[in-house]
C-alpha atoms as a PDB file:
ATOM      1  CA  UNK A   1       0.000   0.000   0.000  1.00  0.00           C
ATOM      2  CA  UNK A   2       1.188   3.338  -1.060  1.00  0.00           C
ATOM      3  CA  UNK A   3       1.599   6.352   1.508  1.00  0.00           C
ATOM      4  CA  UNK A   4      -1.181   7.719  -0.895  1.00  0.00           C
ATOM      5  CA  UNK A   5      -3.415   4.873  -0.199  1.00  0.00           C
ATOM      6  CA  UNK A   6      -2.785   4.747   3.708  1.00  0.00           C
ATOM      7  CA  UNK A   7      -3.592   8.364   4.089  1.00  0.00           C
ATOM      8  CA  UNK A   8      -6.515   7.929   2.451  1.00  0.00           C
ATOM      9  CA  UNK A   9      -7.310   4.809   4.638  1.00  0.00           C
ATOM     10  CA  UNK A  10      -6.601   6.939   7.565  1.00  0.00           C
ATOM     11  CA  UNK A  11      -8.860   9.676   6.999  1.00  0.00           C
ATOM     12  CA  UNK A  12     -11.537   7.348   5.936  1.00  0.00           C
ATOM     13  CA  UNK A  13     -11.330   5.473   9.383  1.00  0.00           C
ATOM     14  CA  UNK A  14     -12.367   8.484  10.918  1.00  0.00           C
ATOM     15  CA  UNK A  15     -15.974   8.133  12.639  1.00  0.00           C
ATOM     16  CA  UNK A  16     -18.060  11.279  11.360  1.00  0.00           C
ATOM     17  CA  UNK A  17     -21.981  11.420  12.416  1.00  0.00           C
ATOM     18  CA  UNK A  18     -24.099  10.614   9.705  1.00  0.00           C
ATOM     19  CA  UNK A  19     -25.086  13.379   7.488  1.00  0.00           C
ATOM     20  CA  UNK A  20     -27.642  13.146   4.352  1.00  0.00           C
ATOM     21  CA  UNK A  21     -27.950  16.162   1.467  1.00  0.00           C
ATOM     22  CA  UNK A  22     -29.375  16.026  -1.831  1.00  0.00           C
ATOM     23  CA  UNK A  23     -27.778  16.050  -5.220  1.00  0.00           C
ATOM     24  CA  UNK A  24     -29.479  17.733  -8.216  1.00  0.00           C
ATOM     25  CA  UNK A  25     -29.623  15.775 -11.840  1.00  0.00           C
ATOM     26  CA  UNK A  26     -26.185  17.088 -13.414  1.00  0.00           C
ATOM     27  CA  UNK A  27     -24.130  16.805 -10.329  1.00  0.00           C
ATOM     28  CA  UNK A  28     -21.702  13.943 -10.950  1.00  0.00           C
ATOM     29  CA  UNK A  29     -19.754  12.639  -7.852  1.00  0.00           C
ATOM     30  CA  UNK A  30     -16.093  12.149  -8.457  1.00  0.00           C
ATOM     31  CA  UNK A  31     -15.586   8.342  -6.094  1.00  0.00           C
ATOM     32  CA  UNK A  32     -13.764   9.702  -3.481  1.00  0.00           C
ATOM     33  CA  UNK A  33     -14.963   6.994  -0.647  1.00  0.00           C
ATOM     34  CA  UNK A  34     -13.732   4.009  -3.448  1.00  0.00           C
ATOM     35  CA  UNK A  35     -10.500   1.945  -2.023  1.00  0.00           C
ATOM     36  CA  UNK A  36      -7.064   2.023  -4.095  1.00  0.00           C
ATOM     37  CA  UNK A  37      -8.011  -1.442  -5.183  1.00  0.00           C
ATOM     38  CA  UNK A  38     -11.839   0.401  -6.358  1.00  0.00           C
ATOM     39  CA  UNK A  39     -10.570   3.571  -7.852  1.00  0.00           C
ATOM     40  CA  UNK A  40      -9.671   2.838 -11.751  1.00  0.00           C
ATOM     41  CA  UNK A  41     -12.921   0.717 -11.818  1.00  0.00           C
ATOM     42  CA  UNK A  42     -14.759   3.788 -10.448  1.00  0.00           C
ATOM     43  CA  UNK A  43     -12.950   5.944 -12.129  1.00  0.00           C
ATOM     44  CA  UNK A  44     -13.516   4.714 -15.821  1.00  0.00           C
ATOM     45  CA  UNK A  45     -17.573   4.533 -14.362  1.00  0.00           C
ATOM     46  CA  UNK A  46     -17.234   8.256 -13.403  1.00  0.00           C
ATOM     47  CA  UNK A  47     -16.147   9.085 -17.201  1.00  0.00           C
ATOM     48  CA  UNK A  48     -18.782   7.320 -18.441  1.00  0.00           C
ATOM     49  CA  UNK A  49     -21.393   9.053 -16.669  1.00  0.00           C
ATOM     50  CA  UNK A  50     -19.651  12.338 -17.076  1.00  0.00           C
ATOM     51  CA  UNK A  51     -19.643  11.720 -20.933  1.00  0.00           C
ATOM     52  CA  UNK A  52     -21.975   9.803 -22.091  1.00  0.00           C
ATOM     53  CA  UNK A  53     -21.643  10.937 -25.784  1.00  0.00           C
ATOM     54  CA  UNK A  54     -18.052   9.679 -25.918  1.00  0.00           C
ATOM     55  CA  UNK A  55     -16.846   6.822 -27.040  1.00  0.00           C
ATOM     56  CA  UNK A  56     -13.813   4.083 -25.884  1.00  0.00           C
ATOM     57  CA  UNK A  57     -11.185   6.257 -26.855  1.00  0.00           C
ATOM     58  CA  UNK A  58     -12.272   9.266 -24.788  1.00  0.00           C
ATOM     59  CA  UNK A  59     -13.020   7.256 -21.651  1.00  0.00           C
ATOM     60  CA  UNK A  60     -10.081   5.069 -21.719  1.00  0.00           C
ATOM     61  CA  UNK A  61      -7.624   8.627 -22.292  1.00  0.00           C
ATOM     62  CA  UNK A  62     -10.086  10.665 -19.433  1.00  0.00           C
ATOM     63  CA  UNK A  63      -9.967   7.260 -17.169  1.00  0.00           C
ATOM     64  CA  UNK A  64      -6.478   7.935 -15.458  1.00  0.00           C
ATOM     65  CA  UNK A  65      -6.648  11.868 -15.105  1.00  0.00           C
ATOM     66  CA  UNK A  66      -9.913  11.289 -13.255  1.00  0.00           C
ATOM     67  CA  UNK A  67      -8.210   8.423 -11.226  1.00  0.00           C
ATOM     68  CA  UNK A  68      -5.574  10.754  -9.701  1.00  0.00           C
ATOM     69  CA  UNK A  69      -8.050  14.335  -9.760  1.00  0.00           C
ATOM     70  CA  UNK A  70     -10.361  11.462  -6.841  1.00  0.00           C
ATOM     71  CA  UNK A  71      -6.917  10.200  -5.155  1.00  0.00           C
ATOM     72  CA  UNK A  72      -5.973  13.909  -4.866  1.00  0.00           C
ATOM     73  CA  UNK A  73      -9.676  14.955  -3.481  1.00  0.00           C
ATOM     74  CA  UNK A  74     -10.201  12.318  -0.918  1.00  0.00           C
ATOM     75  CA  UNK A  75      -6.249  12.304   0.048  1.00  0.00           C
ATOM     76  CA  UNK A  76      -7.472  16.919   0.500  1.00  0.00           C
ATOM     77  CA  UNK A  77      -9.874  15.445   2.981  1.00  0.00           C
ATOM     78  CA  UNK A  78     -12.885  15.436   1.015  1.00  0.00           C
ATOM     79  CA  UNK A  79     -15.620  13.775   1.812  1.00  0.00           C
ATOM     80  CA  UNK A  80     -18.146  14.505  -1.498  1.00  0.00           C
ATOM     81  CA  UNK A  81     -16.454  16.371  -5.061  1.00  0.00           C
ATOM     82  CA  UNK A  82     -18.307  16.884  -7.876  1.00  0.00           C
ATOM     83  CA  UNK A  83     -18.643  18.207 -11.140  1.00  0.00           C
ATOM     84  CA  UNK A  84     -21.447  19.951 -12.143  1.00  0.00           C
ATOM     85  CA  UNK A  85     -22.373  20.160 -16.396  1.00  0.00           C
ATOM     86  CA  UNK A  86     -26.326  21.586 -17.024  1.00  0.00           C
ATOM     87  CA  UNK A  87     -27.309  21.880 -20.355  1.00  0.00           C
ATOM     88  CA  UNK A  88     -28.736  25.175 -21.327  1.00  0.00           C
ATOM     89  CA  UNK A  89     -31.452  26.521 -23.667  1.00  0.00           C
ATOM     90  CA  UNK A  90     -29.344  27.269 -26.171  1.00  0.00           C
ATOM     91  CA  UNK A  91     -25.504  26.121 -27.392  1.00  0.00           C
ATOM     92  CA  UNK A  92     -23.019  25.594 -24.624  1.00  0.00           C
ATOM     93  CA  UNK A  93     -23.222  24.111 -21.039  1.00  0.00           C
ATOM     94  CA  UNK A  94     -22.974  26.130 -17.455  1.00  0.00           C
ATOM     95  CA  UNK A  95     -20.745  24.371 -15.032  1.00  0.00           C
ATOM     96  CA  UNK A  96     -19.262  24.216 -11.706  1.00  0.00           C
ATOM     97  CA  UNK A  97     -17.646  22.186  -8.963  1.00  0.00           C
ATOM     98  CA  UNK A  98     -19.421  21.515  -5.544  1.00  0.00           C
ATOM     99  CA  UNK A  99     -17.164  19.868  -2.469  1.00  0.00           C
ATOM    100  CA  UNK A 100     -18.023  18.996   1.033  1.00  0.00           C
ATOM    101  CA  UNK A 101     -15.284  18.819   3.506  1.00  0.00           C
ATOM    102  CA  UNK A 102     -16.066  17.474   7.049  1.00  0.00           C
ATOM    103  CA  UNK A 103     -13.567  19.326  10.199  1.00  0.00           C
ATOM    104  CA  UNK A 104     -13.255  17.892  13.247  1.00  0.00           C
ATOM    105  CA  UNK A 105     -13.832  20.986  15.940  1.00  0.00           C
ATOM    106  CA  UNK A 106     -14.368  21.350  19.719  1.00  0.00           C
ATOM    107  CA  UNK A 107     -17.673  23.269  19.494  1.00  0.00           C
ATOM    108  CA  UNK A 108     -20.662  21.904  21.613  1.00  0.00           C
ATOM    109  CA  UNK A 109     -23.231  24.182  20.953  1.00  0.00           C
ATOM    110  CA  UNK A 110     -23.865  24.881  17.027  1.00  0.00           C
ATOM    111  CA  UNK A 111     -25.243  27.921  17.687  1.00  0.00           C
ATOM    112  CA  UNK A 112     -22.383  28.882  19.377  1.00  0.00           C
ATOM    113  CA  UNK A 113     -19.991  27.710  16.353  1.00  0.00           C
ATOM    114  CA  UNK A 114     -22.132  29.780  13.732  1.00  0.00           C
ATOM    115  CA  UNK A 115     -21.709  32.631  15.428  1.00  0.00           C
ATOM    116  CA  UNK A 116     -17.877  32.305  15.772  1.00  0.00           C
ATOM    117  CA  UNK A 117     -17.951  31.400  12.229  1.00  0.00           C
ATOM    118  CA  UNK A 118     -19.968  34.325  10.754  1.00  0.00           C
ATOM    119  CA  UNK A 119     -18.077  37.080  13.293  1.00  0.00           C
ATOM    120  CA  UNK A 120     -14.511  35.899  11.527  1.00  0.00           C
ATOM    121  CA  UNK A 121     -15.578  35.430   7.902  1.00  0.00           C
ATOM    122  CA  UNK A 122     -17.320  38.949   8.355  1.00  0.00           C
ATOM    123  CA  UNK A 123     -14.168  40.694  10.114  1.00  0.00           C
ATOM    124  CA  UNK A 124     -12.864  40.737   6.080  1.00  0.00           C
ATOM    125  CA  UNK A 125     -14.822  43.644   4.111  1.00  0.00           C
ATOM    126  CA  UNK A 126     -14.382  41.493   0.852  1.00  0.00           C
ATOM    127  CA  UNK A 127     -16.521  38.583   2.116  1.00  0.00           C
ATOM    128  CA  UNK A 128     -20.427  38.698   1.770  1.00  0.00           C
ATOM    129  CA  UNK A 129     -20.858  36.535   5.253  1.00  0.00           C
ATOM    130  CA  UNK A 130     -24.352  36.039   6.051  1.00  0.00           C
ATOM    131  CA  UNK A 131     -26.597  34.060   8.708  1.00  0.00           C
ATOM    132  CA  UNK A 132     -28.450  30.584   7.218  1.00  0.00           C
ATOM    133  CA  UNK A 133     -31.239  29.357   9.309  1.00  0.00           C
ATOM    134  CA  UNK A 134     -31.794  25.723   7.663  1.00  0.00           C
ATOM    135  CA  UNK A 135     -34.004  23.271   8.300  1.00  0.00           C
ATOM    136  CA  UNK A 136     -31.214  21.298   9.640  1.00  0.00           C
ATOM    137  CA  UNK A 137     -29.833  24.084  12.220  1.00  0.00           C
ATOM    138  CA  UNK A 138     -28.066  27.310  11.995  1.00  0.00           C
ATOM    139  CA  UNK A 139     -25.356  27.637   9.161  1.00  0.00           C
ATOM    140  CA  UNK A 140     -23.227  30.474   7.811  1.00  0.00           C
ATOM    141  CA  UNK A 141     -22.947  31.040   4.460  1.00  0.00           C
ATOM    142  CA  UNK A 142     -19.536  33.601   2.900  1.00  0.00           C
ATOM    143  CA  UNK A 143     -19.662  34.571  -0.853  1.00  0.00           C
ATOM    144  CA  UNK A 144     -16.643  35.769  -2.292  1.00  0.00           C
ATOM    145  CA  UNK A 145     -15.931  36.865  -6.141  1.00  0.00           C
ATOM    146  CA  UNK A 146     -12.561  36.877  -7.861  1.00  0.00           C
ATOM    147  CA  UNK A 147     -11.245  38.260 -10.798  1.00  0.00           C
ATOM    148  CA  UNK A 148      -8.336  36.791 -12.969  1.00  0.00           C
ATOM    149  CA  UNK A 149      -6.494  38.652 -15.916  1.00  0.00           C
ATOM    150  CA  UNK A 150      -5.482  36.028 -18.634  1.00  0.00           C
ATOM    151  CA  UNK A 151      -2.185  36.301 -20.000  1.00  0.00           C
ATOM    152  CA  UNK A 152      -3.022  35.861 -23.593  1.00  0.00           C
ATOM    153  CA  UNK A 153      -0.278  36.269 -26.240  1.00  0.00           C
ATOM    154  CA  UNK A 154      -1.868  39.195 -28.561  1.00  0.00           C
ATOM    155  CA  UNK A 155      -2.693  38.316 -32.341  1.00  0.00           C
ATOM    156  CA  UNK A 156      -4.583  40.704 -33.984  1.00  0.00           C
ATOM    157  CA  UNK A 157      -5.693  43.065 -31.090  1.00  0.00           C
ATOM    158  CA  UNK A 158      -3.330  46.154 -30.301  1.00  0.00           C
ATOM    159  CA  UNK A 159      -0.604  45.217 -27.363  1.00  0.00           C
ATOM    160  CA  UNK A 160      -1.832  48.061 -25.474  1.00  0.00           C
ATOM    161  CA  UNK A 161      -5.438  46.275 -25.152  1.00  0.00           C
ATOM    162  CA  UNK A 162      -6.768  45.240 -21.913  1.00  0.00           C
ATOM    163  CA  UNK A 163      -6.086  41.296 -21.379  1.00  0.00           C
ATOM    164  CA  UNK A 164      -9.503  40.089 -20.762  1.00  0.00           C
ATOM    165  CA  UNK A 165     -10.346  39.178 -17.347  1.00  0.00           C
ATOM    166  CA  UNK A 166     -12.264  36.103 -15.680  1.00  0.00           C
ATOM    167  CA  UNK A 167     -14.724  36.708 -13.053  1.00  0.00           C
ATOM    168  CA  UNK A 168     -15.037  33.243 -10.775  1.00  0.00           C
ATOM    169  CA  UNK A 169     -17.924  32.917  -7.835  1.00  0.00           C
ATOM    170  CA  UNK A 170     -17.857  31.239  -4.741  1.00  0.00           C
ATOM    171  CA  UNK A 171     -20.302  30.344  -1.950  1.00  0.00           C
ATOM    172  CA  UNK A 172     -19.220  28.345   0.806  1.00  0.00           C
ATOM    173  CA  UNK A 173     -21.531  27.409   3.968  1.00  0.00           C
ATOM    174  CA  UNK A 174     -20.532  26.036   7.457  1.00  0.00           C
ATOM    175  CA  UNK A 175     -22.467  24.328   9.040  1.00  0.00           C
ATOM    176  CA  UNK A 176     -21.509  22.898  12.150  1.00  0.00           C
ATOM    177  CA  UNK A 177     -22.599  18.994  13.268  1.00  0.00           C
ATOM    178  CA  UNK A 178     -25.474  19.269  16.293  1.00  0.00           C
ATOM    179  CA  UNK A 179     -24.465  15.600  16.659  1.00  0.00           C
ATOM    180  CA  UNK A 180     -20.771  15.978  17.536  1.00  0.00           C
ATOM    181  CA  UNK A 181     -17.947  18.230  17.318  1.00  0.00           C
ATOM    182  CA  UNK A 182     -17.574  18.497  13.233  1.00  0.00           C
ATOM    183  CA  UNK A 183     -18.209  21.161  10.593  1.00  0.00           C
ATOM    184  CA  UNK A 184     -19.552  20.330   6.879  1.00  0.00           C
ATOM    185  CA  UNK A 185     -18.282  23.248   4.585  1.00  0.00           C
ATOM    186  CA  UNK A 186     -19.891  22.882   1.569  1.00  0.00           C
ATOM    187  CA  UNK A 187     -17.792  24.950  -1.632  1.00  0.00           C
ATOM    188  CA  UNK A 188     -19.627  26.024  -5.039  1.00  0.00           C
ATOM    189  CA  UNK A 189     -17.157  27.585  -7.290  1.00  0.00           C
ATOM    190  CA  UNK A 190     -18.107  28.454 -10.705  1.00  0.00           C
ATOM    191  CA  UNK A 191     -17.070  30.566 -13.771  1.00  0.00           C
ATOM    192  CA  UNK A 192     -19.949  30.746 -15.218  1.00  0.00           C
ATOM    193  CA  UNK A 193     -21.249  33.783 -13.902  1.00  0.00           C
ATOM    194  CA  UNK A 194     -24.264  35.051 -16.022  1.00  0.00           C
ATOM    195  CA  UNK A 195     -25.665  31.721 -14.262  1.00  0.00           C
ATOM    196  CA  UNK A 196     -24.719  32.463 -10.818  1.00  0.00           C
ATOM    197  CA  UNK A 197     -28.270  33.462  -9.306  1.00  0.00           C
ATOM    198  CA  UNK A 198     -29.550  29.810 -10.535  1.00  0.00           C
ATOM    199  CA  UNK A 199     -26.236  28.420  -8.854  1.00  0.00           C
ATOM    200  CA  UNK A 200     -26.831  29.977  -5.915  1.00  0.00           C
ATOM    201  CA  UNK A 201     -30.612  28.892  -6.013  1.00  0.00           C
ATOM    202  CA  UNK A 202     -29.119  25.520  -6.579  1.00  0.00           C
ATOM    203  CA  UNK A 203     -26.706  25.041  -3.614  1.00  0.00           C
ATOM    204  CA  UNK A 204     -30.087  26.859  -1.199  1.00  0.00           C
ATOM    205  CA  UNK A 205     -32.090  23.852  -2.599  1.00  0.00           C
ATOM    206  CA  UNK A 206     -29.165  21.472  -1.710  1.00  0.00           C
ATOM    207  CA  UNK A 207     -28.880  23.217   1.951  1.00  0.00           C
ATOM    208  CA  UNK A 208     -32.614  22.540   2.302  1.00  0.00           C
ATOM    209  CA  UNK A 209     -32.115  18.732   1.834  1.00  0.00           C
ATOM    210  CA  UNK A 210     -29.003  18.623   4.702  1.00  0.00           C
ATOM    211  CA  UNK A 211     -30.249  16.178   7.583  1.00  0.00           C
ATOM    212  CA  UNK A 212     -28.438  14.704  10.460  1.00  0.00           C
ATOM    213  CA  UNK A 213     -30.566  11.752  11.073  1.00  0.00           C
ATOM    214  CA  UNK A 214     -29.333   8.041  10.637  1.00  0.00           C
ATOM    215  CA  UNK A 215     -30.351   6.909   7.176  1.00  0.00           C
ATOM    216  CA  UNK A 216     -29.770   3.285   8.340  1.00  0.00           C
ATOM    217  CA  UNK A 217     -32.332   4.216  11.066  1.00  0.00           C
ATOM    218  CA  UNK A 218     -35.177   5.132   8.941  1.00  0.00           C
ATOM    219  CA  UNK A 219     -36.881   2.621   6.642  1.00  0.00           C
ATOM    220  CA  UNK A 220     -36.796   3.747   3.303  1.00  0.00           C
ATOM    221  CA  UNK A 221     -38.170   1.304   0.748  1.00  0.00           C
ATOM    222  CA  UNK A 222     -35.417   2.513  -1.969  1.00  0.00           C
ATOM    223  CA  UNK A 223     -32.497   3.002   0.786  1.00  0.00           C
ATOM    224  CA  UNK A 224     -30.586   0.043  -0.739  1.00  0.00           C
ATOM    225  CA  UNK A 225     -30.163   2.179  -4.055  1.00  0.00           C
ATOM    226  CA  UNK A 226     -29.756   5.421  -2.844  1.00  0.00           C
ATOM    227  CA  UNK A 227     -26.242   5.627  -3.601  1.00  0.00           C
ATOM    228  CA  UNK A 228     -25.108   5.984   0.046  1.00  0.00           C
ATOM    229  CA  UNK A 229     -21.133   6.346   0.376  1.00  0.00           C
ATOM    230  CA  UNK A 230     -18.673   5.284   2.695  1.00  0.00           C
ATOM    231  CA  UNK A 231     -18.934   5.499   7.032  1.00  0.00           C
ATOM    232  CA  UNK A 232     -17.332   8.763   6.929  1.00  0.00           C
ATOM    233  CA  UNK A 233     -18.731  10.205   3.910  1.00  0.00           C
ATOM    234  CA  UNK A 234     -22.141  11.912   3.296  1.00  0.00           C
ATOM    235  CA  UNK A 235     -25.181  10.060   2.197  1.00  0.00           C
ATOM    236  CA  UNK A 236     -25.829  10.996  -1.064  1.00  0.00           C
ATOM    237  CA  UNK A 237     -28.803  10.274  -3.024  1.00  0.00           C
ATOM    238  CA  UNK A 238     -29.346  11.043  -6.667  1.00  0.00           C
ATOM    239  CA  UNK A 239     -32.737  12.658  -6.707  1.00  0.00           C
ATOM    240  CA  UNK A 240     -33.480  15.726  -8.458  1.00  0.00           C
ATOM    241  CA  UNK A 241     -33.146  19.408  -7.012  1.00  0.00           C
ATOM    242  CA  UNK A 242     -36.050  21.529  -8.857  1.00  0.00           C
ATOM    243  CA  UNK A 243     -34.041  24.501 -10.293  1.00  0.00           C
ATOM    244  CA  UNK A 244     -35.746  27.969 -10.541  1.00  0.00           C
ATOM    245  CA  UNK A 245     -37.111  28.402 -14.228  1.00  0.00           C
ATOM    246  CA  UNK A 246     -34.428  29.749 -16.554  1.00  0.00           C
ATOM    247  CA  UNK A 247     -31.636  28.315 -18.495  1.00  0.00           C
ATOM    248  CA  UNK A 248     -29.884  25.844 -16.446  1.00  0.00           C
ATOM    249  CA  UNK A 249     -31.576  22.592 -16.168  1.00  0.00           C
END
């Protein structure tokens, strides 16, 4: 076994209280809870799913990168990483990545935590920090938005011209475990920004769905195919998130 494959071991041994969200249709979950012995298997699935309008060639060249992009994410101390592709109305997809991380803490209260949370993400004037009462318990949620200047090599355009820039959008939301001393920070980070009020009605929906109930303790008819990951990762199930009308879907 690799040092790779034991520090992934490691942080998968790691007892974290259940937690349960929902997943919208488009979301596709890189395997991050699959053992070293699992991952290429899971891996070529992943491409498959991701592109279902390719063909051997693509999947067995995209196969390997995918491997290592889940070994790097679960060795980060992921629990869930996804892609997200949604088609639009017309030509062209909108996409982004969503993550949740679980952090051991030493809160007790979750109230408590929030509060600590949203006083030091607020203490910086560039972060939109805001107050989340979910259905699940109190949460915090920071939005922050960058932009990038791309060096591009001018062709035909003047040197003087102004590189174009690239405007990226994140929303990240704390929420701290009321069954034990952990935090779930869930990360949406997308450059496609004339979709970001449907991706942030997106990741609301997803917040809506967060429950830390036992799913093994409730009987659910369709539990066994719900797509439920590893002891220390989230409880996923594939069911679709309605997103507000517009062009993502």
């Amino acid at each position: 076994m690799s040092d790779l494959d034991r520090l992934i071991g490691e942080r998968l041994a790691r007892t974290v209280p259940p937690m349960t969200f929902v997943v919208p249709e488009g979301i596709h979950a890189l395997p991050v809870d699959a053992s070293a012995e699992e991952r290429a298997a899971a891996a070529a699935g992943f491409v498959r799913d991701l592109y279902p309008g390719g063909d051997s060639t693509l999947w067995e060249s995209a196969a390997p990168y995918y491997e290592q992009v889940t070994a790097a994410m679960a060795t980060a101390g992921l629990a869930f990483s996804a892609l997200g592709i949604f088609g639009l109305d017309g030509p062209g997809v909108a996409h982004c990545s969503l993550t949740a991380a679980f952090l051991e803490t030493d809160h007790r209260d979750p109230d408590v935590a929030a509060q600590g949370i949203l006083a030091t993400l607020a203490s910086d004037p560039l972060n939109d920090a805001r107050w989340l009462d979910l259905p699940c318990g109190p949460a915090v949620s920071c939005v922050t938005l960058r932009q990038l200047a791309l060096d591009l090599e001018p062709t035909s355009a003047s040197a003087d011209d102004e590189q174009p820039k690239l405007i990226t959008g994140q929303i990240q939301v704390h929420i701290p475990f009321p069954t034990g001393p952990y935090m779930a920070v869930f990360t949406l980070d997308t450059a496609s920004m004339e979709y970001w009020g449907e991706f942030c009605d997106m990741i609301m929906a997803i917040l809506q769905t967060v429950s830390f109930s036992d799913p093994e303790s409730e009987s659910e008819p369709d539990s066994a195919e719900d797509g439920s990951a590893g002891e220390s990762s989230p409880h996923v199930r594939e069911t679709p998130v309605v997103a507000p009308a517009g062009t993502v879907r």
